[in-house]
Every structure is written in C-alpha cells, then in structure tokens.
PDB file of N, CA and C in Angstrom:
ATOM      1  N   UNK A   1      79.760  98.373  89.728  1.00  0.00           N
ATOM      2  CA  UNK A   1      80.615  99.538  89.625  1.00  0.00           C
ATOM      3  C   UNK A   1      80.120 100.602  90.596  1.00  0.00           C
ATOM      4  N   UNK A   2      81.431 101.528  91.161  1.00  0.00           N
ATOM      5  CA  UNK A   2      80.382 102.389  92.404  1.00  0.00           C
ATOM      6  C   UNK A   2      80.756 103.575  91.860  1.00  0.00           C
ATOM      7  N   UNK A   3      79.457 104.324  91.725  1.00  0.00           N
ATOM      8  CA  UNK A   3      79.298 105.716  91.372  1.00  0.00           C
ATOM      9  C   UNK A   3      80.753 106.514  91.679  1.00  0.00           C
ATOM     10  N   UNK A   4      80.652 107.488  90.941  1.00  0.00           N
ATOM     11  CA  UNK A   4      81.778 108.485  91.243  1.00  0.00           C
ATOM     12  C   UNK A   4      81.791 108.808  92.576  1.00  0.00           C
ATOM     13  N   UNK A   5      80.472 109.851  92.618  1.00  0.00           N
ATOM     14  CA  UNK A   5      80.181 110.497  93.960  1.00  0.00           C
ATOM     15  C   UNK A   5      80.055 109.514  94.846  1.00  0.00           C
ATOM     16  N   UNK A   6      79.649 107.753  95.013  1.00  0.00           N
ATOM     17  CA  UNK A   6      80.064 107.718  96.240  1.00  0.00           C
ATOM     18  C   UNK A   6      81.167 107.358  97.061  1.00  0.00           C
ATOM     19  N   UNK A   7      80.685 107.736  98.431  1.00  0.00           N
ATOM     20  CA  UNK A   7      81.899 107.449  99.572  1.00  0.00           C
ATOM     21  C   UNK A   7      81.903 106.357 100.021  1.00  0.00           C
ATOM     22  N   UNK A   8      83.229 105.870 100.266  1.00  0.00           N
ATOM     23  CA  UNK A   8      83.399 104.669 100.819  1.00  0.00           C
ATOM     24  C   UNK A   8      84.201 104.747 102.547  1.00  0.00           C
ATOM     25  N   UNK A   9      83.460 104.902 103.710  1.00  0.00           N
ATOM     26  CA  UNK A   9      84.044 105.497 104.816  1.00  0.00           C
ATOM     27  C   UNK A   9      85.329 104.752 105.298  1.00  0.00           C
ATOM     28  N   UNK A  10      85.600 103.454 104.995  1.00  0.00           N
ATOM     29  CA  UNK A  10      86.589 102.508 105.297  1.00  0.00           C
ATOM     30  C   UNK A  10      87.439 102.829 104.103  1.00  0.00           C
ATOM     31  N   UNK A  11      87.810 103.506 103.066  1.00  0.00           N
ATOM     32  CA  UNK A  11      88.645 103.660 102.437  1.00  0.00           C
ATOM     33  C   UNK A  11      89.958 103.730 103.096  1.00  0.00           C
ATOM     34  N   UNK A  12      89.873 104.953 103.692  1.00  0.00           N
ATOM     35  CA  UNK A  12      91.027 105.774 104.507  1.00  0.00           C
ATOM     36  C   UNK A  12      91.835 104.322 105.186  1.00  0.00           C
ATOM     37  N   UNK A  13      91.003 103.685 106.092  1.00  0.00           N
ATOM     38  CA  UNK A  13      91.641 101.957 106.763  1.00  0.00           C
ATOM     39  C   UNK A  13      91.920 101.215 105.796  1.00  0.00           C
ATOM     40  N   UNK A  14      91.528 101.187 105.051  1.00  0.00           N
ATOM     41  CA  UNK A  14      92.013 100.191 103.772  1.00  0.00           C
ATOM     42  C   UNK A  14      92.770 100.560 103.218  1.00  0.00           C
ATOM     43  N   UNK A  15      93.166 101.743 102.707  1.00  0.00           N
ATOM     44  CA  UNK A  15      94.697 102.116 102.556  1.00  0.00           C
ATOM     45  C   UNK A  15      96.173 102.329 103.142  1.00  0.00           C
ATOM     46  N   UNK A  16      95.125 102.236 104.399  1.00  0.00           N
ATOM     47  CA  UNK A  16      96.451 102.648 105.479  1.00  0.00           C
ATOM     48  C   UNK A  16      97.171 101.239 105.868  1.00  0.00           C
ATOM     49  N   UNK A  17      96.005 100.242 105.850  1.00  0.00           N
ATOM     50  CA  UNK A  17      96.480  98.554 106.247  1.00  0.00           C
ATOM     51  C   UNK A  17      97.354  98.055 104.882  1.00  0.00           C
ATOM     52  N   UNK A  18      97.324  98.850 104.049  1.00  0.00           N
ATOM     53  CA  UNK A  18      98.049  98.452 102.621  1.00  0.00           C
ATOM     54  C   UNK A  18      99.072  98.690 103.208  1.00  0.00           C
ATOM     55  N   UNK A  19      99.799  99.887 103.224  1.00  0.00           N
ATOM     56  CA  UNK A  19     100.926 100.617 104.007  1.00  0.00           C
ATOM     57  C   UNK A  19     101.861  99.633 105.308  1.00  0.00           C
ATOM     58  N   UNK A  20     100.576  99.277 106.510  1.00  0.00           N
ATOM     59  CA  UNK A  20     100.727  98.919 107.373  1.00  0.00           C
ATOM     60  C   UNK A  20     101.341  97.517 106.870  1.00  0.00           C
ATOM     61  N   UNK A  21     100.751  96.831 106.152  1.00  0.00           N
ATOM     62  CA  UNK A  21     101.299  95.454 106.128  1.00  0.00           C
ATOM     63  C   UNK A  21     103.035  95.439 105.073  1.00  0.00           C
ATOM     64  N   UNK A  22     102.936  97.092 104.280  1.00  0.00           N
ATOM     65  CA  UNK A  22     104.379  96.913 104.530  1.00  0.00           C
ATOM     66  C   UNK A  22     105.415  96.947 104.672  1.00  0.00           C
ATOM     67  N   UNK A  23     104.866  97.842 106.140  1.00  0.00           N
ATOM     68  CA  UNK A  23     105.325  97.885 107.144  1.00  0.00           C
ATOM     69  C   UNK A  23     105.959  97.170 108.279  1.00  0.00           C
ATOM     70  N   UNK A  24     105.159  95.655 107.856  1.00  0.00           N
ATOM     71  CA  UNK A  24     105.232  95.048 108.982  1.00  0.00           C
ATOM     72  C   UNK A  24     106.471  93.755 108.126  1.00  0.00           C
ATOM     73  N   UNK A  25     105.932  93.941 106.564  1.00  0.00           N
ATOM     74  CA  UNK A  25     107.138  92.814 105.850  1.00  0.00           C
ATOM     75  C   UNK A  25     108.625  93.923 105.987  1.00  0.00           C
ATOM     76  N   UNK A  26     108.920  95.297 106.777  1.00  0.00           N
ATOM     77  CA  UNK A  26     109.763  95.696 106.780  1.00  0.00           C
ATOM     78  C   UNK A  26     110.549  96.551 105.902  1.00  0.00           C
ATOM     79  N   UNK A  27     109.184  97.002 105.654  1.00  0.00           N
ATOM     80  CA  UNK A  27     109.530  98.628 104.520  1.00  0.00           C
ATOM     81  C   UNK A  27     109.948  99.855 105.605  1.00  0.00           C
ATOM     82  N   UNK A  28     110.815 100.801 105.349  1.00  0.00           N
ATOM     83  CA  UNK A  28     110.484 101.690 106.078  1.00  0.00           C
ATOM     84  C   UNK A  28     109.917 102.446 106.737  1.00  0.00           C
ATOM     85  N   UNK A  29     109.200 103.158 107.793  1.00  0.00           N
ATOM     86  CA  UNK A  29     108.103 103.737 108.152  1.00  0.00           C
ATOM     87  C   UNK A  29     108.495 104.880 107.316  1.00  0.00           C
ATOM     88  N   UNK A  30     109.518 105.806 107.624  1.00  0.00           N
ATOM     89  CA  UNK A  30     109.723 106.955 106.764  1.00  0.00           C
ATOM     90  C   UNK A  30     109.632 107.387 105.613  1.00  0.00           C
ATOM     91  N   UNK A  31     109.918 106.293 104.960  1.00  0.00           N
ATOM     92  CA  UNK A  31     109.421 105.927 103.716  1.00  0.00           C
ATOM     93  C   UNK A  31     108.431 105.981 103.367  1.00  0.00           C
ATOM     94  N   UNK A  32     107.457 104.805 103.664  1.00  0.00           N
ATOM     95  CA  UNK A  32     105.931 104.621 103.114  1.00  0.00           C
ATOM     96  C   UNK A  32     105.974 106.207 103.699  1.00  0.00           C
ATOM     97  N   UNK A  33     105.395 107.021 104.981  1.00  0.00           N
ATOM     98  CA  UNK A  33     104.954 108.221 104.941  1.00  0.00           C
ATOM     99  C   UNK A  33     105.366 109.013 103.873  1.00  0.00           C
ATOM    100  N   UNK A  34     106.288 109.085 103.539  1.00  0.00           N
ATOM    101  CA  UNK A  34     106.408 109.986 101.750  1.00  0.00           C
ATOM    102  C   UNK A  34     105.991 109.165 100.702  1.00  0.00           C
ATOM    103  N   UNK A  35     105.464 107.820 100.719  1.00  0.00           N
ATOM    104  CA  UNK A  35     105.014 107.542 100.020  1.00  0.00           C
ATOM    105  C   UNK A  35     103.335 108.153  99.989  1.00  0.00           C
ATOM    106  N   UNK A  36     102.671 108.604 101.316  1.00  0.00           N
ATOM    107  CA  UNK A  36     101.348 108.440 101.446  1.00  0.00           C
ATOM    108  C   UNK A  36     101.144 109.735 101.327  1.00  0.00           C
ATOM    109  N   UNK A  37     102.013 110.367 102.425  1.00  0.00           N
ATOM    110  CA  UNK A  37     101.830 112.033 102.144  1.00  0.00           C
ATOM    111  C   UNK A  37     101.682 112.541 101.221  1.00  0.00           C
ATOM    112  N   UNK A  38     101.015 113.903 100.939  1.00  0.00           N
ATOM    113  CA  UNK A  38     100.843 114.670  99.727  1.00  0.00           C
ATOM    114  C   UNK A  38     101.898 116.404 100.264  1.00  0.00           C
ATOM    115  N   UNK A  39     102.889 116.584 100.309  1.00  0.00           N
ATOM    116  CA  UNK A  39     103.124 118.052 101.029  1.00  0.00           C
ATOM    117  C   UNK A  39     102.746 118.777 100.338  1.00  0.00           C
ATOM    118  N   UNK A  40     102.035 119.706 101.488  1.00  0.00           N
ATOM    119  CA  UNK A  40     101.390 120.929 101.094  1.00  0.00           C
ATOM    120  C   UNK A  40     101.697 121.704 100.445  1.00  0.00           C
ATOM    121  N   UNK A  41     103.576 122.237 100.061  1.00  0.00           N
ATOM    122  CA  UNK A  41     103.837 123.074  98.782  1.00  0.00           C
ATOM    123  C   UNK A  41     103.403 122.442  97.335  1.00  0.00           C
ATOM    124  N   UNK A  42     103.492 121.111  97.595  1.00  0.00           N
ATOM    125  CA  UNK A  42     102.640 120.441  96.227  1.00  0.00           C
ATOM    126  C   UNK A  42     101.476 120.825  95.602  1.00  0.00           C
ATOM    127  N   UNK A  43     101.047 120.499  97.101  1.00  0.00           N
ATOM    128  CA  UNK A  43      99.604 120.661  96.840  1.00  0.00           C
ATOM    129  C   UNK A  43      99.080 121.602  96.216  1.00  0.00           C
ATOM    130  N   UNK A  44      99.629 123.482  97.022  1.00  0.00           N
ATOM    131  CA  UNK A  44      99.435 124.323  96.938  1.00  0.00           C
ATOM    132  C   UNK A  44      99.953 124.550  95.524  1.00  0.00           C
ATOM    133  N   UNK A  45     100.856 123.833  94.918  1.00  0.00           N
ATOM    134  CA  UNK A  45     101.314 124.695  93.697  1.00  0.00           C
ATOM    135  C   UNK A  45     100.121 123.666  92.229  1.00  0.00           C
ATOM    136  N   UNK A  46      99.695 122.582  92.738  1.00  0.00           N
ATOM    137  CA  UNK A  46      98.676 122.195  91.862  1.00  0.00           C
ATOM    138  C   UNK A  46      97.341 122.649  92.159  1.00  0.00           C
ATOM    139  N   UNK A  47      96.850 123.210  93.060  1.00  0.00           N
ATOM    140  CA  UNK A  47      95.755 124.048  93.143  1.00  0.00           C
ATOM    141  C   UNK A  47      95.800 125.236  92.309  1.00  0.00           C
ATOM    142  N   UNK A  48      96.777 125.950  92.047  1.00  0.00           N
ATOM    143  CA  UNK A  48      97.198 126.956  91.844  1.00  0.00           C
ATOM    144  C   UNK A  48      97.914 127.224  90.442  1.00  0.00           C
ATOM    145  N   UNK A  49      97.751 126.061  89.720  1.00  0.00           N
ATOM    146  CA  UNK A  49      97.924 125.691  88.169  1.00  0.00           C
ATOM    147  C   UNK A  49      97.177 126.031  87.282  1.00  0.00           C
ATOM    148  N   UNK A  50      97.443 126.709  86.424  1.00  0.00           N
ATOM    149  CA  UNK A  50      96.068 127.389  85.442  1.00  0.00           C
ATOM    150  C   UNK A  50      95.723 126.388  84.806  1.00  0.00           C
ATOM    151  N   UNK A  51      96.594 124.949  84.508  1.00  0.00           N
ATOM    152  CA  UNK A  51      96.351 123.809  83.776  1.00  0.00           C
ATOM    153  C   UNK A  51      95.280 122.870  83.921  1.00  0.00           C
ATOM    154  N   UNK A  52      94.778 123.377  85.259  1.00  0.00           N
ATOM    155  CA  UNK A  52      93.849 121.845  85.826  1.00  0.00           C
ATOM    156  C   UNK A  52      92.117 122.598  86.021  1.00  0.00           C
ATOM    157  N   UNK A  53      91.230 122.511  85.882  1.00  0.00           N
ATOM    158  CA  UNK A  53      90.265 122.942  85.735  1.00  0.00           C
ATOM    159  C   UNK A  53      89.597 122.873  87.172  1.00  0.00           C
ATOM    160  N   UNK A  54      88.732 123.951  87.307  1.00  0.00           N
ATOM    161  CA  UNK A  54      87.704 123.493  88.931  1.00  0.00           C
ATOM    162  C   UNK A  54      87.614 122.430  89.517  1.00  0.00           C
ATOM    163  N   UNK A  55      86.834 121.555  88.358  1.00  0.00           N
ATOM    164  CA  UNK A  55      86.206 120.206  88.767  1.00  0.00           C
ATOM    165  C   UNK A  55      87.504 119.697  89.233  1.00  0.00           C
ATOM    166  N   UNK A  56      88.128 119.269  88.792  1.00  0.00           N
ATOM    167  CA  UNK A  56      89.931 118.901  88.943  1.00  0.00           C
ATOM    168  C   UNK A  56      90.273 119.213  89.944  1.00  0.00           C
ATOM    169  N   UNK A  57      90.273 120.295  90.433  1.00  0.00           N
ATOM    170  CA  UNK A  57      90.692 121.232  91.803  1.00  0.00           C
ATOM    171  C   UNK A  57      90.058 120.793  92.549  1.00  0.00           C
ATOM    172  N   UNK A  58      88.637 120.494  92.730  1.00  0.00           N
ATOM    173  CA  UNK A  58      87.940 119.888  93.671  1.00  0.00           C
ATOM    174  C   UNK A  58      88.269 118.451  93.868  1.00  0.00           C
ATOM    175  N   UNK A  59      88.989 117.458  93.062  1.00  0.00           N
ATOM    176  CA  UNK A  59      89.032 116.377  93.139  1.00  0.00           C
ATOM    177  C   UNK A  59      90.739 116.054  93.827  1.00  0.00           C
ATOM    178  N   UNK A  60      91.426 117.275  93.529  1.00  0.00           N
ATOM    179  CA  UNK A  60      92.457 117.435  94.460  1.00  0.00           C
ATOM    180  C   UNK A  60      92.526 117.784  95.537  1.00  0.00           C
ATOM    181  N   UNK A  61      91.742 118.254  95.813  1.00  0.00           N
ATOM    182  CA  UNK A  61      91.437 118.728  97.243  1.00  0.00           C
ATOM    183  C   UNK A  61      90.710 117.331  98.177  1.00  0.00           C
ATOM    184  N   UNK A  62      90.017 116.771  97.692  1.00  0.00           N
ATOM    185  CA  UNK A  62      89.427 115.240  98.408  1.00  0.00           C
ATOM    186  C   UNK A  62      90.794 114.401  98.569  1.00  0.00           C
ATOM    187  N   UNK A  63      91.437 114.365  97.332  1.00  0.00           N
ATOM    188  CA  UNK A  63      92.526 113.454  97.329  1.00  0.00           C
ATOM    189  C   UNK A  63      93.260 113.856  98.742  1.00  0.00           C
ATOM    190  N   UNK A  64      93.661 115.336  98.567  1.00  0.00           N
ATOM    191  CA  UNK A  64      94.596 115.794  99.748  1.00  0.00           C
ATOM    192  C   UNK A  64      94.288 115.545 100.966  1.00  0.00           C
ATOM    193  N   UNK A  65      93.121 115.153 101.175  1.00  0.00           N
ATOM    194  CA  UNK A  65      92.504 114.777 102.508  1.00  0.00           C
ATOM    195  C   UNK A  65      92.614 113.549 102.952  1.00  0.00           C
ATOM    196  N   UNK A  66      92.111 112.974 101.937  1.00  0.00           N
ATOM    197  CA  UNK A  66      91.905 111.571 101.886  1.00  0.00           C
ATOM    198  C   UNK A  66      93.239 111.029 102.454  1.00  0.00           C
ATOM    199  N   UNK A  67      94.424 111.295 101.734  1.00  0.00           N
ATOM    200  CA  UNK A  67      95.640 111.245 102.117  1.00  0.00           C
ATOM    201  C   UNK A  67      96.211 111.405 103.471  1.00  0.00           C
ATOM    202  N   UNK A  68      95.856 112.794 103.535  1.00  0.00           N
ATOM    203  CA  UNK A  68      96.289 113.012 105.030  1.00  0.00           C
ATOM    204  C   UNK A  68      95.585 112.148 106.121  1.00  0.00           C
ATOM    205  N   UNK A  69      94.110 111.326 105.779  1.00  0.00           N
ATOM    206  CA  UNK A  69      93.449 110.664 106.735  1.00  0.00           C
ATOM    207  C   UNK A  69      94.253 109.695 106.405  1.00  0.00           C
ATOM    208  N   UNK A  70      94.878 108.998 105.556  1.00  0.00           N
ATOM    209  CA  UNK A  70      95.338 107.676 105.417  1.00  0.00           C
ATOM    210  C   UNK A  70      96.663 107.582 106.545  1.00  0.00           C
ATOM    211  N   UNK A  71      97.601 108.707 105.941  1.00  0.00           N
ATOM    212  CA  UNK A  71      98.434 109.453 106.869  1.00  0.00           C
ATOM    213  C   UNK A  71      98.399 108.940 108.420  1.00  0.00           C
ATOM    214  N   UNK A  72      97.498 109.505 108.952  1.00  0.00           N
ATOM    215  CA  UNK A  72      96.733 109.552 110.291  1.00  0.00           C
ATOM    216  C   UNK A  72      97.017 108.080 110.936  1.00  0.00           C
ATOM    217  N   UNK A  73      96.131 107.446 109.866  1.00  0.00           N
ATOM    218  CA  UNK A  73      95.783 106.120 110.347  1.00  0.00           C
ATOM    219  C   UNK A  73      97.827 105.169 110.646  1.00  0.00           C
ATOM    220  N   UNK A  74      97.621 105.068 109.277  1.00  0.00           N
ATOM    221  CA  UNK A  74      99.316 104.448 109.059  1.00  0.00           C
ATOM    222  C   UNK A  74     100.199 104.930 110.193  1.00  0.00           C
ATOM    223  N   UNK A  75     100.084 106.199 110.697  1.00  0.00           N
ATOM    224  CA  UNK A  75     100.843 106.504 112.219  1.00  0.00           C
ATOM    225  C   UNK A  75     100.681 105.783 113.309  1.00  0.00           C
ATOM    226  N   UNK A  76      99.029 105.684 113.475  1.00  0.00           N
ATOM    227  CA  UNK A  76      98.459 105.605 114.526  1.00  0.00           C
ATOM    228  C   UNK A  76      99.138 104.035 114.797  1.00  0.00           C
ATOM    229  N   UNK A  77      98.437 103.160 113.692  1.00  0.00           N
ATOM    230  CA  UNK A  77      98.891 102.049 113.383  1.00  0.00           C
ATOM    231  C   UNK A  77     100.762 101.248 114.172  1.00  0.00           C
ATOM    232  N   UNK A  78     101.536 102.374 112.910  1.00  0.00           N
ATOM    233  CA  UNK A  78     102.681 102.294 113.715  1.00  0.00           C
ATOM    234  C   UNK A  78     103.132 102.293 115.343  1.00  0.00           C
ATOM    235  N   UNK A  79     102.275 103.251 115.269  1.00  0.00           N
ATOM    236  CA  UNK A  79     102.780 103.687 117.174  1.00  0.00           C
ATOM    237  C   UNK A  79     102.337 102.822 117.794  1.00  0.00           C
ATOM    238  N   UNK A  80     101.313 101.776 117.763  1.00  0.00           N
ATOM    239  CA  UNK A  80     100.572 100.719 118.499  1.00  0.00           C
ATOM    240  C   UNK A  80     101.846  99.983 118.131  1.00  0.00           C
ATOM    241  N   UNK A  81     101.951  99.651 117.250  1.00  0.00           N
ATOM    242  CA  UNK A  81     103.070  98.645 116.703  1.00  0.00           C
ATOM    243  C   UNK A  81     104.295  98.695 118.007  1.00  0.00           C
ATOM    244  N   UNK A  82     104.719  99.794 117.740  1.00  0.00           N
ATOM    245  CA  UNK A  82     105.909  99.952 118.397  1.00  0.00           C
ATOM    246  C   UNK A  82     105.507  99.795 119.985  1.00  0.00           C
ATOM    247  N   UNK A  83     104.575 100.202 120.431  1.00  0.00           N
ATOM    248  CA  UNK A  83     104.266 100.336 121.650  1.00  0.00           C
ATOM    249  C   UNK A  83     104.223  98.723 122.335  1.00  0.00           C
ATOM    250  N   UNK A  84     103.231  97.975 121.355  1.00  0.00           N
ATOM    251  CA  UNK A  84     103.335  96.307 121.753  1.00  0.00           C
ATOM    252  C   UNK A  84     104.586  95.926 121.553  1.00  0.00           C
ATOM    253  N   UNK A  85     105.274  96.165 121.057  1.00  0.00           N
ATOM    254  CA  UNK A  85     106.441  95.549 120.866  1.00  0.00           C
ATOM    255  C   UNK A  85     107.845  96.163 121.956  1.00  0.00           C
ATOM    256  N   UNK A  86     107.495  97.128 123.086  1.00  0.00           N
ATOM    257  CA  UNK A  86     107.990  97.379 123.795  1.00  0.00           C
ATOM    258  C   UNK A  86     107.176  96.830 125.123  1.00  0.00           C
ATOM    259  N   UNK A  87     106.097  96.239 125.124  1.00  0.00           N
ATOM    260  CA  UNK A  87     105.750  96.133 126.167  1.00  0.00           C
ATOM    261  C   UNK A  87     105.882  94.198 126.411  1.00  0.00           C
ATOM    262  N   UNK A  88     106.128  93.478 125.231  1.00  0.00           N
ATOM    263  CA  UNK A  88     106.740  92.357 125.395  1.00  0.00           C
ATOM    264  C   UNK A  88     108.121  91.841 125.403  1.00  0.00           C
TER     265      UNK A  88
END
C-alpha cells in the first residue's frame, strides 16, 4: 500500500495514456478534455466552501494540478497524434 503523502512522478503519464488510448479507440478529444479538466470557476467556488475543511482544501488544490498536468500531457499527446498522421 503507498503512503498518502507519497508521490508518484509518472502519475500525471499514466493518466493521460488512459485518456490517450481513448482517444485513439475514438472518443472525442473535446470530450475527454472536459472529462480531465477541472475549470477554474469550480475550482474556485470549492475552495471557497465553508463545507470542506483546510486539509480538504489542500487536497483540492493537488488534485487541481494534478489535473491540469494530466491536461497538458493528453494535448501534447494529441497534437503528436495529429501531426503523424498528417505527415503520412
């Protein structure tokens, strides 16, 4: 079992190749990205919830990142995609 606190640096790629592959069985790109994204009025309005406690807040805030790195990747991903596939 792996500790709370630790990090796993390949997370972010390992979620994004989740995405990516399906992507590639022909899910939408536009799609999965609202699937992965977190938007920031969200965000901002669950930070900003008297309901959720510090610790909580801090664990939303990793999430929100985490996300947006997954984000990142799943683009990057795409655009190679598309790019090989224009150049054959």
């Amino acid at each position: 079992m792996i500790a709370k606190d630790d990090f796993d640096p390949l997370a972010p790629q390992r979620e994004a190749a989740v995405f990516y592959g399906l992507f590639l069985r022909g899910h939408s790109a536009d799609a999965l990205r609202r699937d992965i994204d977190i938007p920031r009025p969200i965000f901002d309005k669950w930070l900003h919830s008297n309901r959720f406690e510090p610790r909580f807040r801090n664990n939303l805030r990793r999430l929100y990142v985490f996300r947006k790195q997954v984000l990142a990747i799943f683009d990057e991903l795409v655009d190679n995609e598309r790019n090989r596939a224009r150049v054959h």
